[in-house]
N, C-alpha and C. Protein backbone atom coordinates (compact mmCIF):
# COMPACT_ATOMS: atom_id res chain seq x y z
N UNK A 1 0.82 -1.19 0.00
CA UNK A 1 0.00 0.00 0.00
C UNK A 1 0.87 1.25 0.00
N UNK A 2 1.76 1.01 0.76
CA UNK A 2 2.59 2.20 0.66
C UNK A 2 3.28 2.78 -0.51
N UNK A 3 4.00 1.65 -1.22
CA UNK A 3 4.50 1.81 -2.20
C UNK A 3 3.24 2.26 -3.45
N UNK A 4 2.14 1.80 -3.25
CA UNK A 4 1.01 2.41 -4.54
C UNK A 4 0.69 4.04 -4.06
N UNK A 5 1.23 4.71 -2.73
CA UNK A 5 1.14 6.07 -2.14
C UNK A 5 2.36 6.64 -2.94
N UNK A 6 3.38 6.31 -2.21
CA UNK A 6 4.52 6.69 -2.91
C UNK A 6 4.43 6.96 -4.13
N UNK A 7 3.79 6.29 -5.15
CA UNK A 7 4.14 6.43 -6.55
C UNK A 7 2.68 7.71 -6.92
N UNK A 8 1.66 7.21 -6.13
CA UNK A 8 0.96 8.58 -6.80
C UNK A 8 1.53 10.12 -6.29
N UNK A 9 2.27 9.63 -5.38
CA UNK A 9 3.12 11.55 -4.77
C UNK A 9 3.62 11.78 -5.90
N UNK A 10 4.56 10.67 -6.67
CA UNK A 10 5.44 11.01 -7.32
C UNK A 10 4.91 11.64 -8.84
N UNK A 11 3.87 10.66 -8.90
CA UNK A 11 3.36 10.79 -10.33
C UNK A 11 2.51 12.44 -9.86
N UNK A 12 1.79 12.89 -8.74
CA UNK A 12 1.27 13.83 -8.77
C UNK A 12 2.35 14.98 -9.04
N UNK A 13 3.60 15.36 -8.55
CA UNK A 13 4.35 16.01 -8.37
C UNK A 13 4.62 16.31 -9.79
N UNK A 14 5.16 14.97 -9.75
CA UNK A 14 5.72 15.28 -11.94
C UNK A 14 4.55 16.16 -12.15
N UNK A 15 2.83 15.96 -12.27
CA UNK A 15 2.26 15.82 -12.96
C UNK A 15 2.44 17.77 -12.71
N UNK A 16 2.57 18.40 -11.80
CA UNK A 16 2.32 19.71 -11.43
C UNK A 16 3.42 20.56 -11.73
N UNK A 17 4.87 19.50 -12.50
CA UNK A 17 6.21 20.33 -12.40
C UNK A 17 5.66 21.11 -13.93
N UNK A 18 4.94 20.11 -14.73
CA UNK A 18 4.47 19.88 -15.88
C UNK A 18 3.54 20.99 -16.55
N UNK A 19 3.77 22.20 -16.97
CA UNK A 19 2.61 22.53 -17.50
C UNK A 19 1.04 22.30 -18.31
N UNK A 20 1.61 21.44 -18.94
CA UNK A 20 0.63 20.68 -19.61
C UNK A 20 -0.24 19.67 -18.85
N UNK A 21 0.63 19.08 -18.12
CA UNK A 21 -0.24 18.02 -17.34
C UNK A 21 -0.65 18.15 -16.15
N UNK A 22 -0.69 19.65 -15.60
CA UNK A 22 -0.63 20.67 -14.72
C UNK A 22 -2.12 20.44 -14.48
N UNK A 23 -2.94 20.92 -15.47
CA UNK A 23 -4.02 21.38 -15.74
C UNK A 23 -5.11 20.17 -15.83
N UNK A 24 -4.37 18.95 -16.21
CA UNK A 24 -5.03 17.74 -16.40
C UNK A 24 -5.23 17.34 -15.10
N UNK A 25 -4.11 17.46 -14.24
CA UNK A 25 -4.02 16.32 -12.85
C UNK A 25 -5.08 17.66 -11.81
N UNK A 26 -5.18 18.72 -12.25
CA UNK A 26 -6.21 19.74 -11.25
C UNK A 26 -7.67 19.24 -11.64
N UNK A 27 -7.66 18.95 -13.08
CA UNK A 27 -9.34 18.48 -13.34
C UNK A 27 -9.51 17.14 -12.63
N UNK A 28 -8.60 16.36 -12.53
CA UNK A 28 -8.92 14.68 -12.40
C UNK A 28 -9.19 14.72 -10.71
N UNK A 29 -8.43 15.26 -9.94
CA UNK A 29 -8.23 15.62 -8.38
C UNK A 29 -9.76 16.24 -8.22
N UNK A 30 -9.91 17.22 -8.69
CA UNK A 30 -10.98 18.29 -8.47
C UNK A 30 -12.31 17.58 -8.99
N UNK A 31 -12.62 17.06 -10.03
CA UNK A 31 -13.53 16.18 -10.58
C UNK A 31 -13.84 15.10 -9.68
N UNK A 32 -13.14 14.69 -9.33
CA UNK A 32 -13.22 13.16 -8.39
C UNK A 32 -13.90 13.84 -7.00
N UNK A 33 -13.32 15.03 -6.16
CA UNK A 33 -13.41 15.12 -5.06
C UNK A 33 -15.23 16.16 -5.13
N UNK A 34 -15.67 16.54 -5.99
CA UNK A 34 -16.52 17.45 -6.29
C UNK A 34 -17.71 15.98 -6.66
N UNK A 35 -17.34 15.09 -6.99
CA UNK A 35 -18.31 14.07 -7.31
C UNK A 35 -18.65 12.74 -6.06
N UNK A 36 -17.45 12.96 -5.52
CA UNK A 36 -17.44 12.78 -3.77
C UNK A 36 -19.00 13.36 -3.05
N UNK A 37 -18.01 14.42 -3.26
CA UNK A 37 -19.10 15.44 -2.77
C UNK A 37 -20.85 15.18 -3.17
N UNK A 38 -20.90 15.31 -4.10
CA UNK A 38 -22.61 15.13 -4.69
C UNK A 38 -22.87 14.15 -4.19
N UNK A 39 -22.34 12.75 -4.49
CA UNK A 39 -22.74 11.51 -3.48
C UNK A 39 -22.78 11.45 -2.33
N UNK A 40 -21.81 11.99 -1.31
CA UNK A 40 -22.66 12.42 0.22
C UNK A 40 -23.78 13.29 -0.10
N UNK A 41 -23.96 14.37 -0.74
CA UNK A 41 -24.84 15.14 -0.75
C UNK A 41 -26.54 13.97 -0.91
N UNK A 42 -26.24 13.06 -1.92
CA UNK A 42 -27.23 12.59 -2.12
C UNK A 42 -27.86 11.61 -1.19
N UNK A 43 -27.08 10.79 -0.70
CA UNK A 43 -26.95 9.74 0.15
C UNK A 43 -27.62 10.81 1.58
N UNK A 44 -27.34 11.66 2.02
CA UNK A 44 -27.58 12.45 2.79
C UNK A 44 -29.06 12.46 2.71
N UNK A 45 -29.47 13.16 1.61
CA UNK A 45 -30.85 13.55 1.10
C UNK A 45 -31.97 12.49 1.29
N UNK A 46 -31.35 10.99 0.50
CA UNK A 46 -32.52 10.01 1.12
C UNK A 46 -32.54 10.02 2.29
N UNK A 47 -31.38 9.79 2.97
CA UNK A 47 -31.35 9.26 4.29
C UNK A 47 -32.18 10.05 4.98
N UNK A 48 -32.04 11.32 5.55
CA UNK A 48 -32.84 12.47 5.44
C UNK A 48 -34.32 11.89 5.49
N UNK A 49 -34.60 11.67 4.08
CA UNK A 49 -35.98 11.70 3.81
C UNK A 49 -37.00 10.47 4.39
N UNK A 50 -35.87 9.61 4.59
CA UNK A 50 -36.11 7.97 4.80
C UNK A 50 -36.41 8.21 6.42
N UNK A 51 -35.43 8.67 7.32
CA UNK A 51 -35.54 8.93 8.55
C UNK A 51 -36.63 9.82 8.77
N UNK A 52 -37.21 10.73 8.27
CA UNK A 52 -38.27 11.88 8.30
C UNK A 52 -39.61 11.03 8.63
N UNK A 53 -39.46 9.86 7.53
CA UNK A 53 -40.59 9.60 7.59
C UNK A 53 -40.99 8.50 8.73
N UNK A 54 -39.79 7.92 9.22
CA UNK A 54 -40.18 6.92 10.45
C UNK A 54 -40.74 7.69 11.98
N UNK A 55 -41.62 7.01 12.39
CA UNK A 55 -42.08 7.87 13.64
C UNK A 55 -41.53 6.83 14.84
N UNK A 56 -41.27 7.61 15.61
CA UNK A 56 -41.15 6.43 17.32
C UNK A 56 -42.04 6.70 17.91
N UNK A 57 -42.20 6.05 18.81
CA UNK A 57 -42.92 6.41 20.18
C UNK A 57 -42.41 7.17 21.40
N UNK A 58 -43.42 8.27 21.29
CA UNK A 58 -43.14 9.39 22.23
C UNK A 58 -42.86 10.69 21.25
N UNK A 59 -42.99 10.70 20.12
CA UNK A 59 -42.43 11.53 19.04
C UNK A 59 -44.13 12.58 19.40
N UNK A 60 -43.79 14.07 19.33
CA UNK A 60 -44.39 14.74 18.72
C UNK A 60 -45.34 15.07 17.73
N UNK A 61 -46.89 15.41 17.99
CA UNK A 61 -47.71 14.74 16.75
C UNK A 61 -47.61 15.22 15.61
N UNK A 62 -46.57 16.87 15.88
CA UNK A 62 -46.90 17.57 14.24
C UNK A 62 -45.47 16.90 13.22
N UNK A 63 -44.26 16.35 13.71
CA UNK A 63 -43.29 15.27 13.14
C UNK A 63 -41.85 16.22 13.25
N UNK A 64 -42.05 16.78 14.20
CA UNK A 64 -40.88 17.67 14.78
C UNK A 64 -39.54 16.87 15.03
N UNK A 65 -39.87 15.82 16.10
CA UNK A 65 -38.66 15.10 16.52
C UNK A 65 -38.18 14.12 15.27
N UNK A 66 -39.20 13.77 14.72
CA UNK A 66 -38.61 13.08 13.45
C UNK A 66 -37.47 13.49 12.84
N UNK A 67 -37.92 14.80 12.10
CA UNK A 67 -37.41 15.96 11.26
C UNK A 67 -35.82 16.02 12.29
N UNK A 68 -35.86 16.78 13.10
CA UNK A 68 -34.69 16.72 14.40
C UNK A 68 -33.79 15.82 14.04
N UNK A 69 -34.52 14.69 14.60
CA UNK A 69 -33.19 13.45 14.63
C UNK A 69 -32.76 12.99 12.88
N UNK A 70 -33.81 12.83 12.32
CA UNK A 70 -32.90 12.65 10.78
C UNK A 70 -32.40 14.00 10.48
N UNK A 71 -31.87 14.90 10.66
CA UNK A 71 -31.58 16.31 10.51
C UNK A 71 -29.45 15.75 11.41
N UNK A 72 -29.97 15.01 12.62
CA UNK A 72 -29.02 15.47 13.10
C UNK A 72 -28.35 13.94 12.85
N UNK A 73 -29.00 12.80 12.30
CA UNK A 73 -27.76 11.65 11.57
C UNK A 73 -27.76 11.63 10.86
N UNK A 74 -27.89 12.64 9.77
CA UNK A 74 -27.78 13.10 8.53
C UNK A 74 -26.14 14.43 8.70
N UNK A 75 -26.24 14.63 9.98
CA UNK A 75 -25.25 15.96 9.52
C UNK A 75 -23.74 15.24 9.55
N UNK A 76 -23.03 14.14 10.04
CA UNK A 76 -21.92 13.42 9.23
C UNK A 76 -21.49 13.42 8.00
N UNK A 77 -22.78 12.98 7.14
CA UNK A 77 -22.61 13.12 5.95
C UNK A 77 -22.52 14.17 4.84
N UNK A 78 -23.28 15.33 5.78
CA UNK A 78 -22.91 16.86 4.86
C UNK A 78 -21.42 17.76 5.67
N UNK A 79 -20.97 17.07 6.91
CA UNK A 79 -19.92 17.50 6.95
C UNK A 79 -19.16 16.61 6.16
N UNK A 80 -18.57 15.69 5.51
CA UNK A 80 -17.94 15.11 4.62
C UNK A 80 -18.38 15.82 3.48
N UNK A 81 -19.72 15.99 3.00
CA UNK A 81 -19.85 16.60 1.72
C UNK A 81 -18.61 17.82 1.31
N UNK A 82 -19.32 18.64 2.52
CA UNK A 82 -18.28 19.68 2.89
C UNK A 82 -16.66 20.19 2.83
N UNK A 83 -16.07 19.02 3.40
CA UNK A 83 -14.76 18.64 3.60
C UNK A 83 -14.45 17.97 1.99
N UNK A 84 -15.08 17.30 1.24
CA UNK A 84 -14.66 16.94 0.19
C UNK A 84 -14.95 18.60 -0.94
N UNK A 85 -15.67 19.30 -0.89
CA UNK A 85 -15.54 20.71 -1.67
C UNK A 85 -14.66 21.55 -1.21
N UNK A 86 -14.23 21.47 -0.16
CA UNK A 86 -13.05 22.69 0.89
C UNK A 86 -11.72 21.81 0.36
N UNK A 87 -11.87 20.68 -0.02
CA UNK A 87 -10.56 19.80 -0.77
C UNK A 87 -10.38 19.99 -2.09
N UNK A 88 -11.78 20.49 -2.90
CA UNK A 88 -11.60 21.06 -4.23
C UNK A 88 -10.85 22.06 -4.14
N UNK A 89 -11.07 23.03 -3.50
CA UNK A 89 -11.11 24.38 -3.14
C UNK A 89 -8.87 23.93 -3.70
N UNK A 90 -8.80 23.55 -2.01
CA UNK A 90 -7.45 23.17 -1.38
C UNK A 90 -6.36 23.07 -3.09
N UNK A 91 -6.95 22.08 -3.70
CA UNK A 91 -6.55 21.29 -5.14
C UNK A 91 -6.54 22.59 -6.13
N UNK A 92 -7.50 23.62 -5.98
CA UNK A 92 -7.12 24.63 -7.02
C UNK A 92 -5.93 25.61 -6.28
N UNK A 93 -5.85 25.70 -4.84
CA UNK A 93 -4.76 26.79 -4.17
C UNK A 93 -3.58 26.28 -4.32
N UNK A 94 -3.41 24.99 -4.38
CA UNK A 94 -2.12 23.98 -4.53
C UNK A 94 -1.23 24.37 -6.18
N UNK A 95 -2.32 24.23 -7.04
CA UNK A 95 -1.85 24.57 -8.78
C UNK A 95 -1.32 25.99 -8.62
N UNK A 96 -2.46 26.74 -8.42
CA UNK A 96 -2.09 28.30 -8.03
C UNK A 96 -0.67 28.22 -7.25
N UNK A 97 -0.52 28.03 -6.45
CA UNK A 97 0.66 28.55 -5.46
C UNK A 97 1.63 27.43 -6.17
N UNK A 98 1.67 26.63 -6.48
CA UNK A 98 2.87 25.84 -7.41
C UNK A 98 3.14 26.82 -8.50
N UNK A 99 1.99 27.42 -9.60
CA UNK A 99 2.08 28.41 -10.69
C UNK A 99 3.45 29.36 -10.10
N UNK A 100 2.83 30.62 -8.88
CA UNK A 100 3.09 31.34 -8.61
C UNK A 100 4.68 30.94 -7.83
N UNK A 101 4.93 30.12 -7.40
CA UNK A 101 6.30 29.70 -7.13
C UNK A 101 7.59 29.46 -8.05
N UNK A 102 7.10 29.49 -9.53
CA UNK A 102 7.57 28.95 -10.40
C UNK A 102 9.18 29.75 -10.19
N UNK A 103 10.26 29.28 -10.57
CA UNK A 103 11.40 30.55 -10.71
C UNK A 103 11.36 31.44 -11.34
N UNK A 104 10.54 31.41 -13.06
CA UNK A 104 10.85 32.36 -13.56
C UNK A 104 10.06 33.50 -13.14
N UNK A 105 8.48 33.17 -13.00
CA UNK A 105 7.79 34.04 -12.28
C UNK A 105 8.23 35.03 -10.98
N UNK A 106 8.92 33.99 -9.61
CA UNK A 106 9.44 34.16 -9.15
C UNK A 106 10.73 35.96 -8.98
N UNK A 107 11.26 35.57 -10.14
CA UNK A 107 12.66 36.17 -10.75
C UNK A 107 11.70 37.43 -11.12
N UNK A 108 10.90 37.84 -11.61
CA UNK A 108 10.47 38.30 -12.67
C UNK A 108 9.76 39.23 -11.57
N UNK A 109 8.94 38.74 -10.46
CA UNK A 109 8.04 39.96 -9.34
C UNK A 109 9.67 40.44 -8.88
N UNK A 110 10.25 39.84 -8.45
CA UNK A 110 11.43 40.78 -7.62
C UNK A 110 12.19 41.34 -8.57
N UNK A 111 12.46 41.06 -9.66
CA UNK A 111 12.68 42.88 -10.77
C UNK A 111 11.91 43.87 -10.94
N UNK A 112 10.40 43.53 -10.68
CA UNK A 112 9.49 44.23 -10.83
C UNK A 112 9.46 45.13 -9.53
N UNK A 113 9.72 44.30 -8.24
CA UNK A 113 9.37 45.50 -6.87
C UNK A 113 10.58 46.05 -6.92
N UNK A 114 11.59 45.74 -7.40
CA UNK A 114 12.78 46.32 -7.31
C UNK A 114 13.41 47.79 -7.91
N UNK A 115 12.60 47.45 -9.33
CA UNK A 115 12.66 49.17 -10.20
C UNK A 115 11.17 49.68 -9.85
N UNK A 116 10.38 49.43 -9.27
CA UNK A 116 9.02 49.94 -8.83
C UNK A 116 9.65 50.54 -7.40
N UNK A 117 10.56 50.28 -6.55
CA UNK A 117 11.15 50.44 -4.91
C UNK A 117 12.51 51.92 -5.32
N UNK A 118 13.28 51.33 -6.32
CA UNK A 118 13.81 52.50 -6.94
C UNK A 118 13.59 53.47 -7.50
N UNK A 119 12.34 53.60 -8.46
CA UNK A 119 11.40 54.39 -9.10
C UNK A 119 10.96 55.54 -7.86
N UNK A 120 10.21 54.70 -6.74
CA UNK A 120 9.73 55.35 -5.43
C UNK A 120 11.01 56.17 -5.07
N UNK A 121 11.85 55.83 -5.12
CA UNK A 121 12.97 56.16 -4.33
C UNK A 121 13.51 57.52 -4.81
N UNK A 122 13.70 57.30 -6.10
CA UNK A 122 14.04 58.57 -7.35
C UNK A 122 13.38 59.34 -6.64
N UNK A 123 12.13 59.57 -6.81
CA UNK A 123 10.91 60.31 -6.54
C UNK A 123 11.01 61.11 -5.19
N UNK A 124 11.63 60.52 -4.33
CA UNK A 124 11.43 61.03 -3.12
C UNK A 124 12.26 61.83 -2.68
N UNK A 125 13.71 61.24 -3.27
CA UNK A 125 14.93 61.99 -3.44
C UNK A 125 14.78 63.48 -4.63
N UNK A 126 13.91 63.60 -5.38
CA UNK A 126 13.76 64.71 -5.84
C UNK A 126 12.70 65.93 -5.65
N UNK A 127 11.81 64.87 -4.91
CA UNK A 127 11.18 66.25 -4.48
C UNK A 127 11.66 66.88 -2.93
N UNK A 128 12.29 65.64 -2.26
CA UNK A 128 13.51 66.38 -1.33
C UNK A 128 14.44 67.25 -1.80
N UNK A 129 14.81 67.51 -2.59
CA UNK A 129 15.37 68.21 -3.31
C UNK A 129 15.12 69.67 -3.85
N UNK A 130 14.19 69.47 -4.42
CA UNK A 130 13.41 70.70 -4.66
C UNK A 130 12.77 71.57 -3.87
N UNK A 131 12.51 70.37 -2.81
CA UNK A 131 11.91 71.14 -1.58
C UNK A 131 13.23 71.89 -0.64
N UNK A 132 14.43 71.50 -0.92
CA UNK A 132 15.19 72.13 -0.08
C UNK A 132 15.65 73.27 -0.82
N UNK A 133 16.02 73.75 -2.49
CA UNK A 133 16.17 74.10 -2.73
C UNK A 133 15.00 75.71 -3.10
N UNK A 134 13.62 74.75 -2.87
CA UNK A 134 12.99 76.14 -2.75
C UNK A 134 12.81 77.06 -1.52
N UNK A 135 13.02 76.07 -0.16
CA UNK A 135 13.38 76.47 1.02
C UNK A 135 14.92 77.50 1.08
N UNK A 136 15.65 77.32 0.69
CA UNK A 136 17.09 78.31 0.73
C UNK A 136 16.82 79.36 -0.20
N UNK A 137 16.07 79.46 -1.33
CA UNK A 137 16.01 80.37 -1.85
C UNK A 137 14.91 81.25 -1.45
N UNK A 138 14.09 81.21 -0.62
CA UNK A 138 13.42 81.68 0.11
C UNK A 138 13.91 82.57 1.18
N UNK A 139 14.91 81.71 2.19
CA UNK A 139 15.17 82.20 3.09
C UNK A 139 17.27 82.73 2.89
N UNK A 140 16.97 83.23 1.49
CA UNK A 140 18.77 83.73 1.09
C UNK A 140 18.18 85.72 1.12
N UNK A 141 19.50 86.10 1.56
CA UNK A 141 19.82 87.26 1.84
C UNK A 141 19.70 88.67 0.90
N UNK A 142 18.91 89.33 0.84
CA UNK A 142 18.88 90.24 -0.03
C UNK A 142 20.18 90.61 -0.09
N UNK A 143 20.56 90.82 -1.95
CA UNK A 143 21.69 91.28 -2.02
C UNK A 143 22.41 92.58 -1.55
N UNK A 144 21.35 92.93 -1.58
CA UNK A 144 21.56 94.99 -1.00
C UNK A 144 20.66 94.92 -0.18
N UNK A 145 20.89 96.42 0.80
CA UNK A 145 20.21 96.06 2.00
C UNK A 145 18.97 96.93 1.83
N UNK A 146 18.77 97.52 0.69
CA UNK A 146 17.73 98.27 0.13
C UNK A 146 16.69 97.01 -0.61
N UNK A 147 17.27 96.27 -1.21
CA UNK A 147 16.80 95.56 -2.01
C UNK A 147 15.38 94.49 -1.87
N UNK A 148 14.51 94.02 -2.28
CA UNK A 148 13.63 93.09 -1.88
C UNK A 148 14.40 91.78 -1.82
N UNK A 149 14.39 91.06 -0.89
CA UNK A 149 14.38 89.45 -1.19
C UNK A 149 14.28 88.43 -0.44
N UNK A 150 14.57 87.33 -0.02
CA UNK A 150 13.57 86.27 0.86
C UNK A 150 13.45 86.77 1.95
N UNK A 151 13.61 85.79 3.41
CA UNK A 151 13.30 86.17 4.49
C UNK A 151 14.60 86.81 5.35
N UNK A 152 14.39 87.76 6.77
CA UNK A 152 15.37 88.28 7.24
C UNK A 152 16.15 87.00 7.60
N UNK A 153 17.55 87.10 7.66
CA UNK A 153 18.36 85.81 7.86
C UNK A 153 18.40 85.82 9.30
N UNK A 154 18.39 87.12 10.06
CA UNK A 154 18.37 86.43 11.58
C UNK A 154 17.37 86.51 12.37
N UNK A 155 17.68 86.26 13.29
CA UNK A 155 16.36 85.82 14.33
C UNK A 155 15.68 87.04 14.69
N UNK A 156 16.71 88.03 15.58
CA UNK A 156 16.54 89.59 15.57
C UNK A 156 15.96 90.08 14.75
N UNK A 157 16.04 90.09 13.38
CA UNK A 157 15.32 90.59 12.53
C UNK A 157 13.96 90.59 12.50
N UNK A 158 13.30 89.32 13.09
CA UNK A 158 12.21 89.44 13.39
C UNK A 158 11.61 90.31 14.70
N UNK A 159 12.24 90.56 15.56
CA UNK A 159 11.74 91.49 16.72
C UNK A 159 11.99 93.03 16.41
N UNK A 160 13.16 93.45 15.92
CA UNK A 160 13.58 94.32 15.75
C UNK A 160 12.73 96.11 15.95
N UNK A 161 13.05 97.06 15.78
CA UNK A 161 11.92 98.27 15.86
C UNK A 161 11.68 98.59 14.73
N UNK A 162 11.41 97.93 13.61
CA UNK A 162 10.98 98.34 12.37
C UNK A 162 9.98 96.87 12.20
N UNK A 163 9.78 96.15 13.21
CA UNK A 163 8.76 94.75 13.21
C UNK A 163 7.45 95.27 13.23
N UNK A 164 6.56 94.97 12.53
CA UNK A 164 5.48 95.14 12.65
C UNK A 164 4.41 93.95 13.61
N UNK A 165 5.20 93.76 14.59
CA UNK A 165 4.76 92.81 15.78
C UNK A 165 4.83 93.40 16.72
N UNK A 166 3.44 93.68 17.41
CA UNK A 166 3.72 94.13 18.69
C UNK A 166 3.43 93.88 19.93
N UNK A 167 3.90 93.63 20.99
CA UNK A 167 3.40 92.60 21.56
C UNK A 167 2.84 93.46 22.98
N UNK A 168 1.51 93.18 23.48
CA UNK A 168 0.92 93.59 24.51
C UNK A 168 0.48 94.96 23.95
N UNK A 169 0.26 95.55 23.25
CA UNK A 169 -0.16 96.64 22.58
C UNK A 169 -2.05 96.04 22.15
């Protein structure tokens, strides 16, 4: 038994290194486990219906407890239903994340965040830039002392008796 395990790992593995047969071994996995599925679903349903209709003694006259108890040895079988579609599910995340692992793919996102991380980077470094350079030219020294131009360079300048700040006035 083991050895018939072993060989479907192996044969599954190939089957996923494989592009071509990639796509085959996701339908055959996924097909099988999705048809799983419908057969609990169905098997469920008689059973269900089969139990509904038996009455005991002591049962409820409008068929409440009936309903109840085939409701609740019926729910085994829709949790398996269940568990066999959450395994479909599993079988398509498996292809996907094998896809997405691939090397070249792989190779190919980290060139991509890499001049997308540098790109950012450019960017930030130049409007730092600009921003410092419109900051100094702002605050650079009129050439003459008559002259208009950025802000007073010293601190004093702002209090001074020609300030139009006055304080407690």
């Amino acid at each position: 038994m083991s050895k018939d395990i072993a060989t479907r790992v192996t044969t599954g593995v190939q089957a996923l290194a494989l592009p071509g047969q990639r796509e085959g071994w996701q339908a055959q996995h996924r097909g099988s486990l999705l048809n799983d599925a419908q057969a609990y679903d169905a098997i469920a349903d008689a059973l269900q219906a089969d139990l509904k209709g038996r009455r005991v003694d002591g049962d409820l006259p409008w068929g409440l407890s009936a309903s109840m108890r085939a409701r609740k040895r019926v729910k085994p079988l829709r949790d398996a239903a269940k568990a066999m579609r959450k395994a479909a599910k599993a079988i398509n995340a498996t292809v996907a994340a094998y896809e997405e692992t691939q090397p070249e793919v792989v190779v190919q996102r980290r060139e991509d965040k890499a001049l997308k991380k540098a790109q950012r980077k450019q960017q930030l470094q130049a409007a730092a830039h600009n921003s410092a350079q419109q900051t100094l030219q702002r605050l650079a020294p009129a050439d003459a002392d008559d002259g208009p131009a950025g802000q007073p360079k010293l601190l004093g300048d702002f209090f001074g008796p020609n300030s139009q700040q006055r304080r407690g006035a």
